[in-house]
N, C-alpha and C. Protein backbone atom coordinates (compact mmCIF):
# COMPACT_ATOMS: atom_id res chain seq x y z
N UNK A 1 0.82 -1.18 0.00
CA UNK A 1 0.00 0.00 0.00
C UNK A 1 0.87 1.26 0.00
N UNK A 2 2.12 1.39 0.74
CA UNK A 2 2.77 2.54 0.64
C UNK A 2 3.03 2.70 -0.37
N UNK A 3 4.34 1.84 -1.37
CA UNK A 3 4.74 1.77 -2.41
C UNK A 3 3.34 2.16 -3.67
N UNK A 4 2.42 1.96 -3.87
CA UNK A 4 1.31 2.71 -4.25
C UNK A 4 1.42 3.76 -4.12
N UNK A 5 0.96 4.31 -2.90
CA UNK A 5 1.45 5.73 -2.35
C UNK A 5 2.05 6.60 -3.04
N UNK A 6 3.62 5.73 -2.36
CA UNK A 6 4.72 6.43 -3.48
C UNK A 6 4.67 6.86 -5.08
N UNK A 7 3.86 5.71 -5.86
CA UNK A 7 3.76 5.80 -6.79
C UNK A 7 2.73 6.76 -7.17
N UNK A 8 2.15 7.24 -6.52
CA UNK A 8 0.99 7.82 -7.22
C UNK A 8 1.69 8.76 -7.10
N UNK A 9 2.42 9.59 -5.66
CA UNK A 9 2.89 10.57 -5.49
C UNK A 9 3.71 11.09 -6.62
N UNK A 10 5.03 9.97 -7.00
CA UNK A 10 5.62 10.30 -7.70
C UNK A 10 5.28 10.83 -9.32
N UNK A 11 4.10 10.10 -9.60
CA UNK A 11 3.86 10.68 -10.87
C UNK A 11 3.32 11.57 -10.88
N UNK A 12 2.60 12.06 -9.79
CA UNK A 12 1.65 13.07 -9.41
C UNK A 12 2.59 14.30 -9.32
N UNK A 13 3.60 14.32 -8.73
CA UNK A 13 4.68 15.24 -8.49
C UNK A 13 5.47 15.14 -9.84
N UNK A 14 5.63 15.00 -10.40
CA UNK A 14 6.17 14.92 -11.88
C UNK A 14 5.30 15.56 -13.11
N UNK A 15 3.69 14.76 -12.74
CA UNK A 15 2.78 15.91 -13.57
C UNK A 15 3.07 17.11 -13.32
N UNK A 16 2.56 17.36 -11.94
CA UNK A 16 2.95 19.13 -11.43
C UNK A 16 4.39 19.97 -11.74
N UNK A 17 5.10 19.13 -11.08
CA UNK A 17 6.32 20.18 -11.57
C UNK A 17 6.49 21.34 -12.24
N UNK A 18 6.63 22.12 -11.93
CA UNK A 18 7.19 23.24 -12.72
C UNK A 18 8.22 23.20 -13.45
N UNK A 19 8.37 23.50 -14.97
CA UNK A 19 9.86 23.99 -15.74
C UNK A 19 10.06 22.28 -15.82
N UNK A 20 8.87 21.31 -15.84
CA UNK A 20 8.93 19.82 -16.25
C UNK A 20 8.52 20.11 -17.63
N UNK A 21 9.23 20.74 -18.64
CA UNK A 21 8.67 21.12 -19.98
C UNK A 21 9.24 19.54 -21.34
N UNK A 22 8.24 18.64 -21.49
CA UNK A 22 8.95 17.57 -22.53
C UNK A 22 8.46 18.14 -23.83
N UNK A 23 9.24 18.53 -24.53
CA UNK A 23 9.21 19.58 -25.56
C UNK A 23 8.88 18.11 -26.65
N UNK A 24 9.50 16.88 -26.62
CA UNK A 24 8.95 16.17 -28.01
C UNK A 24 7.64 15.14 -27.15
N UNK A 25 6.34 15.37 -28.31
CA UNK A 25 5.55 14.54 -27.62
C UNK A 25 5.21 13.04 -27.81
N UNK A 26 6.45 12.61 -28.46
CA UNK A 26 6.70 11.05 -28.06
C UNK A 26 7.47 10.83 -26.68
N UNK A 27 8.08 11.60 -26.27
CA UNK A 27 7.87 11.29 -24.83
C UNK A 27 7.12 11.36 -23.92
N UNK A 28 6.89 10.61 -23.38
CA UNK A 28 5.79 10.04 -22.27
C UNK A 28 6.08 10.69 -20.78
N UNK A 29 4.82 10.53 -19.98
CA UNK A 29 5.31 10.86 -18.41
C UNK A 29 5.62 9.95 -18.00
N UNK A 30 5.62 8.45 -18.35
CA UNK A 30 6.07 6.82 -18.01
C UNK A 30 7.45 7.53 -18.21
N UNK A 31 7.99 7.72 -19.40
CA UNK A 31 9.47 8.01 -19.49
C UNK A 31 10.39 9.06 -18.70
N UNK A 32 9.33 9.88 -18.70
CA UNK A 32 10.23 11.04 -17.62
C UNK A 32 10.21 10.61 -16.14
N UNK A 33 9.53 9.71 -15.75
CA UNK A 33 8.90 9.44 -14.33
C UNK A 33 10.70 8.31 -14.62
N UNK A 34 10.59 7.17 -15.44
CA UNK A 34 11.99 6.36 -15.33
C UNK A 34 13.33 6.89 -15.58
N UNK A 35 13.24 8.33 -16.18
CA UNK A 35 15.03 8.63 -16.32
C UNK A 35 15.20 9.58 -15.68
N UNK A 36 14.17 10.04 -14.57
CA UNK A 36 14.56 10.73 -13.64
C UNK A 36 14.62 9.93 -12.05
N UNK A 37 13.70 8.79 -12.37
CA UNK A 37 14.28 7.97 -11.22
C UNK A 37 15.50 7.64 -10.44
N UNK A 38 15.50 8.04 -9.02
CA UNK A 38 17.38 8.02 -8.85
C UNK A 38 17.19 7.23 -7.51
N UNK A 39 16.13 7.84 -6.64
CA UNK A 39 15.94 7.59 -4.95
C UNK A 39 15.06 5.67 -5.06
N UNK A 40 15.56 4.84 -3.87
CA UNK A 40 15.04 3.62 -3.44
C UNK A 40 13.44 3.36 -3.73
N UNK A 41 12.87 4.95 -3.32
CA UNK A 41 11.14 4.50 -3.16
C UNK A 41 10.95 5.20 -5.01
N UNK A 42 11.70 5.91 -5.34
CA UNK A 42 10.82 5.88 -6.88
C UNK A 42 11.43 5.01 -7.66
N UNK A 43 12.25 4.04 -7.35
CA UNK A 43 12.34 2.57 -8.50
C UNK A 43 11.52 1.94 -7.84
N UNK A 44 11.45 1.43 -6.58
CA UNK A 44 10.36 0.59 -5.45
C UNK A 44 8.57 1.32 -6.39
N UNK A 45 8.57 2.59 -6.31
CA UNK A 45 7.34 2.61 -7.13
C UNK A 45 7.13 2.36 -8.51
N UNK A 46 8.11 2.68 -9.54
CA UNK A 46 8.31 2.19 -11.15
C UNK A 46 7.96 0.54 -11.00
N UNK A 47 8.61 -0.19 -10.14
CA UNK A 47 8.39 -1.71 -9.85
C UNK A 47 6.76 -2.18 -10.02
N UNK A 48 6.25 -1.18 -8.89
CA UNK A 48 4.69 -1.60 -8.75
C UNK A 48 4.07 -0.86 -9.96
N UNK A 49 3.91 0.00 -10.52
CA UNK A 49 3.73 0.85 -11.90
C UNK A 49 4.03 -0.53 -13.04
N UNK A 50 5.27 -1.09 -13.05
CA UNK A 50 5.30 -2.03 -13.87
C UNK A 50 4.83 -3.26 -13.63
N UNK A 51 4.31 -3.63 -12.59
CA UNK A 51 3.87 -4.67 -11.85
C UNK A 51 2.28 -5.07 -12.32
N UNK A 52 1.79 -3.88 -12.56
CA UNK A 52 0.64 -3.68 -12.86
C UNK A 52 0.80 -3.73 -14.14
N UNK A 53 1.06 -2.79 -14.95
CA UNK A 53 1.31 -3.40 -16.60
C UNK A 53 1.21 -4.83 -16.56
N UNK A 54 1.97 -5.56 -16.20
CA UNK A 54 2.11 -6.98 -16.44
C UNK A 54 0.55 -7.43 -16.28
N UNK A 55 -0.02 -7.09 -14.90
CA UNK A 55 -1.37 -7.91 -14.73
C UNK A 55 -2.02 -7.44 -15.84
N UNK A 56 -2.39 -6.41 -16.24
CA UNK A 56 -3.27 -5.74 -17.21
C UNK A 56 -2.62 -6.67 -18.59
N UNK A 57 -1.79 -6.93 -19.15
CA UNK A 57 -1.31 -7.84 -20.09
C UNK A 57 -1.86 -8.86 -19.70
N UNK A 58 -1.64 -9.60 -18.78
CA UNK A 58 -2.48 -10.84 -18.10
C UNK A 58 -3.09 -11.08 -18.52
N UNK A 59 -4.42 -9.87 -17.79
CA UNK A 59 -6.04 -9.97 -18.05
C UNK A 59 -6.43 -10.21 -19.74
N UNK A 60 -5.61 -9.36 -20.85
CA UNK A 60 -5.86 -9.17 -22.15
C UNK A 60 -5.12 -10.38 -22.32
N UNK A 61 -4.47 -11.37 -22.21
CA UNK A 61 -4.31 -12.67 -22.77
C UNK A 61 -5.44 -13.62 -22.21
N UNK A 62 -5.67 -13.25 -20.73
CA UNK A 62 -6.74 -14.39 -20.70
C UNK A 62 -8.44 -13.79 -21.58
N UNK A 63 -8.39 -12.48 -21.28
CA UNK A 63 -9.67 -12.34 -22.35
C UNK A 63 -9.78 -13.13 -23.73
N UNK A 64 -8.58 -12.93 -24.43
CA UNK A 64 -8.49 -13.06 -25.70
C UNK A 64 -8.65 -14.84 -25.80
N UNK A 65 -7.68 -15.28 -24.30
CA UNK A 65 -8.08 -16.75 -24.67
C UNK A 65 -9.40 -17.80 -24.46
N UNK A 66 -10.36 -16.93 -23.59
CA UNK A 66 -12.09 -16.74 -23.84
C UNK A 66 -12.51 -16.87 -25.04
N UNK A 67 -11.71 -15.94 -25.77
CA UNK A 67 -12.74 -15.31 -26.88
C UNK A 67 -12.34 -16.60 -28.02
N UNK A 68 -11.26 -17.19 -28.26
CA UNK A 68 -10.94 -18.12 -29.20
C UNK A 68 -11.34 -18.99 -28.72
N UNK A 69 -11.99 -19.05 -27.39
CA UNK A 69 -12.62 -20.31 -27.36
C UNK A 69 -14.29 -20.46 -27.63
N UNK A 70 -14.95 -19.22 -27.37
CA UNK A 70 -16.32 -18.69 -28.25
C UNK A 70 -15.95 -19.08 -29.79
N UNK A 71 -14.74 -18.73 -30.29
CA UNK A 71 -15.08 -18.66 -31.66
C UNK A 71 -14.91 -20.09 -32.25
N UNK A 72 -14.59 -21.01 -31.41
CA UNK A 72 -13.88 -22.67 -31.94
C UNK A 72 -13.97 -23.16 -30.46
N UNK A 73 -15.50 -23.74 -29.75
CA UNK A 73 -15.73 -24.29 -28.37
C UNK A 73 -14.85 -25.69 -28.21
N UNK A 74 -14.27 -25.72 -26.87
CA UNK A 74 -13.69 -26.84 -27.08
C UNK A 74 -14.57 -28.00 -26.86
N UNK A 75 -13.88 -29.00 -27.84
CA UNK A 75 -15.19 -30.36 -27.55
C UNK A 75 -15.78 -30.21 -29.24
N UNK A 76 -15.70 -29.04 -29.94
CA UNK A 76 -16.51 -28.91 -30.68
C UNK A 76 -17.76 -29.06 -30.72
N UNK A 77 -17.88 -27.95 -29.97
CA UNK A 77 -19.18 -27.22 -29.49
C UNK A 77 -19.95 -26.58 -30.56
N UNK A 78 -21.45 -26.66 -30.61
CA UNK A 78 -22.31 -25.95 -31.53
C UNK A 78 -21.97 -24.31 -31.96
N UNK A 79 -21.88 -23.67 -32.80
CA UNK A 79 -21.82 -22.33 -33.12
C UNK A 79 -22.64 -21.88 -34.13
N UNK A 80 -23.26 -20.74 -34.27
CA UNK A 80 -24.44 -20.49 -35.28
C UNK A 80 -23.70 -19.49 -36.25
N UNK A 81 -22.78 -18.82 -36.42
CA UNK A 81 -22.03 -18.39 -37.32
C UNK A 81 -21.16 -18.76 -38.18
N UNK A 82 -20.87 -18.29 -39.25
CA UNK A 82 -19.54 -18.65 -39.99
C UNK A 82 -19.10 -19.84 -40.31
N UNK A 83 -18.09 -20.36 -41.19
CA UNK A 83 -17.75 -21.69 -41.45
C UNK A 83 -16.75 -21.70 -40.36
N UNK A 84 -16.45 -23.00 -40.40
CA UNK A 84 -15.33 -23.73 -39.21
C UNK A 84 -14.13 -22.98 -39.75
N UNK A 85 -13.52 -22.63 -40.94
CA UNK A 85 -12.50 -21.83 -41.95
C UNK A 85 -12.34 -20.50 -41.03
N UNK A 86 -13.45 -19.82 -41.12
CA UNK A 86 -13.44 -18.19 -40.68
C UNK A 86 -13.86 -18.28 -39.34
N UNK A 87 -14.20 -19.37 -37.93
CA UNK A 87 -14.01 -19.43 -36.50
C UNK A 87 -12.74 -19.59 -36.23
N UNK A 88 -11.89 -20.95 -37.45
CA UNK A 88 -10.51 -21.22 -36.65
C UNK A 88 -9.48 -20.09 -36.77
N UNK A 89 -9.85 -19.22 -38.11
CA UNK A 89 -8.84 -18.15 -38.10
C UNK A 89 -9.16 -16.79 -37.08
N UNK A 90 -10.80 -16.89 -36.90
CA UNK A 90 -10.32 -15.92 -35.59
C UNK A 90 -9.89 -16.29 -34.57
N UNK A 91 -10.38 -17.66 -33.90
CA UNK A 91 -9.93 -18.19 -32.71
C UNK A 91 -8.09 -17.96 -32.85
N UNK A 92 -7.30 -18.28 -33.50
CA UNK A 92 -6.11 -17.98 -34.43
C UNK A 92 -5.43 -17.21 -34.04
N UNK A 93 -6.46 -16.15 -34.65
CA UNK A 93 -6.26 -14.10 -34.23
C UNK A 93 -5.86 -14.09 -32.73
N UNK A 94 -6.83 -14.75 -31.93
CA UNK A 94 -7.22 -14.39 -30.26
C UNK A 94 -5.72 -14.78 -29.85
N UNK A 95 -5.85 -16.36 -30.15
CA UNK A 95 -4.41 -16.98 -29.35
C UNK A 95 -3.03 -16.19 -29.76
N UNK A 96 -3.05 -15.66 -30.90
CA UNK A 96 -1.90 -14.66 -31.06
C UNK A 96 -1.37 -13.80 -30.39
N UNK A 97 -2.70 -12.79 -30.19
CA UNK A 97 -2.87 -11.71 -29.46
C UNK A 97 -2.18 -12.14 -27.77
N UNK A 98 -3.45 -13.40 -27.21
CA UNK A 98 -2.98 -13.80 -26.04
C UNK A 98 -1.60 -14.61 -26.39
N UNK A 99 -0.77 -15.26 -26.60
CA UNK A 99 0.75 -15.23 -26.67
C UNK A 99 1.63 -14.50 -26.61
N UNK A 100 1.09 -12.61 -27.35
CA UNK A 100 1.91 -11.76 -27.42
C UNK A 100 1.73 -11.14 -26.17
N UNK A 101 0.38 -10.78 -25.80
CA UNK A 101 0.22 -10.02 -24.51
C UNK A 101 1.07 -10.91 -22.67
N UNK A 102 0.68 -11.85 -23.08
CA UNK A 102 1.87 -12.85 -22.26
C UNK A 102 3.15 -12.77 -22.21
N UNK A 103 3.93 -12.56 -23.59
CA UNK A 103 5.34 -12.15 -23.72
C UNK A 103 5.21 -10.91 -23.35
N UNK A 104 4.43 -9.79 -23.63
CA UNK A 104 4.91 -8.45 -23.01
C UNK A 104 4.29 -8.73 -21.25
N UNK A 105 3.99 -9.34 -20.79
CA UNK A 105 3.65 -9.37 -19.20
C UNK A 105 4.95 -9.98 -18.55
N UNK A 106 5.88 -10.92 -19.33
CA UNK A 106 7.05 -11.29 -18.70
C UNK A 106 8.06 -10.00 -19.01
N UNK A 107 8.08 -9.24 -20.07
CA UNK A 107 8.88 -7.91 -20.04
C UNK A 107 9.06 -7.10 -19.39
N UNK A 108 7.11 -7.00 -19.01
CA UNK A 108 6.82 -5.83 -17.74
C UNK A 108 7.54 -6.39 -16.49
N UNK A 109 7.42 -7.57 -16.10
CA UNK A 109 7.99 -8.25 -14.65
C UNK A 109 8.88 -8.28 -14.84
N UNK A 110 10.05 -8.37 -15.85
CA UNK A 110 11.24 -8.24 -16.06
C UNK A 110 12.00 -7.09 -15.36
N UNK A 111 10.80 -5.88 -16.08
CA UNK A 111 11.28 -4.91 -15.66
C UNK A 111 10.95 -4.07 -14.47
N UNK A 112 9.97 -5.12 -13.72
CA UNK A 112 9.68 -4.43 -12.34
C UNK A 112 10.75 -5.07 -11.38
N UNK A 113 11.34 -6.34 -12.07
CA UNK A 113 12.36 -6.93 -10.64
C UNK A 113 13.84 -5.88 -10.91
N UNK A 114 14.27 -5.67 -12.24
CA UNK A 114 15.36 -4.42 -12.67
C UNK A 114 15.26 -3.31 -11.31
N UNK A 115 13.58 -2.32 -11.26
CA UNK A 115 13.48 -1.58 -10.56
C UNK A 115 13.45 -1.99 -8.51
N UNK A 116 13.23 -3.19 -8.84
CA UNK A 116 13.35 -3.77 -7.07
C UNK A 116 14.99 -4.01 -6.96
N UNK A 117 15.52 -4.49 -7.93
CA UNK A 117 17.00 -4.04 -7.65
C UNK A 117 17.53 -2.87 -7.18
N UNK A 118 17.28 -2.10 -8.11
CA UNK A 118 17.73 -0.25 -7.88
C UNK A 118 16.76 0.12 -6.74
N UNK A 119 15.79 -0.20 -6.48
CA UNK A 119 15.13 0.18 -5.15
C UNK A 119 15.90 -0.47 -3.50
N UNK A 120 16.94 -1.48 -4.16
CA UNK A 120 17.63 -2.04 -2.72
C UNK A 120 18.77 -1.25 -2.33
């Protein structure tokens, strides 16, 4: 709960800032919040910030792996749409999606244990 805290603070105090001017707007406040990170509790908060990314990746792989299973039931289950051709290629689509969103949830945790390092 602190580390939350922290985190909110910190980005919260980073929105505000004064003379915090990011002149190109492909940079992000995610990015200014990590390369200004220096102190224990704002990598300890980037950690939980990225911690969460990961679950939210999670959730969108297990949605997606729901949804390929609506579109191609396992058991081969009844469906009132489409040929078996155009269910297996969306079901297809889904498991993609959920594989990729899975690989970026081990990136995010990757990079929240990086920030529990620099937070020790």
């Amino acid at each position: 709960m602190t580390t939350r805290i922290a985190a909110v603070l910190l980005l919260g105090a980073l929105a505000l800032a004064p003379g915090l001017a990011i002149a190109d707007e492909s940079h992000s406040l995610e990015a200014a919040v990590v390369e200004s990170a220096t102190t224990p509790a704002e990598h300890a908060a980037l950690a939980v910030h990225f911690r969460a990314k990961a679950a939210d990746a999670r959730a969108q792989a297990a949605q997606h792996d729901a949804m390929a299973g609506a579109y191609v039931p396992p058991g081969g289950g009844k469906t009132t749409w489409g040929t078996i051709q155009q269910r297996q290629k969306m079901a297809d689509h889904c498991k993609r999606i959920s594989q990729q969103s899975k690989a970026i949830a081990q990136d995010f945790d990757a990079l929240a244990a990086l920030h529990d390092e620099q937070a020790k």
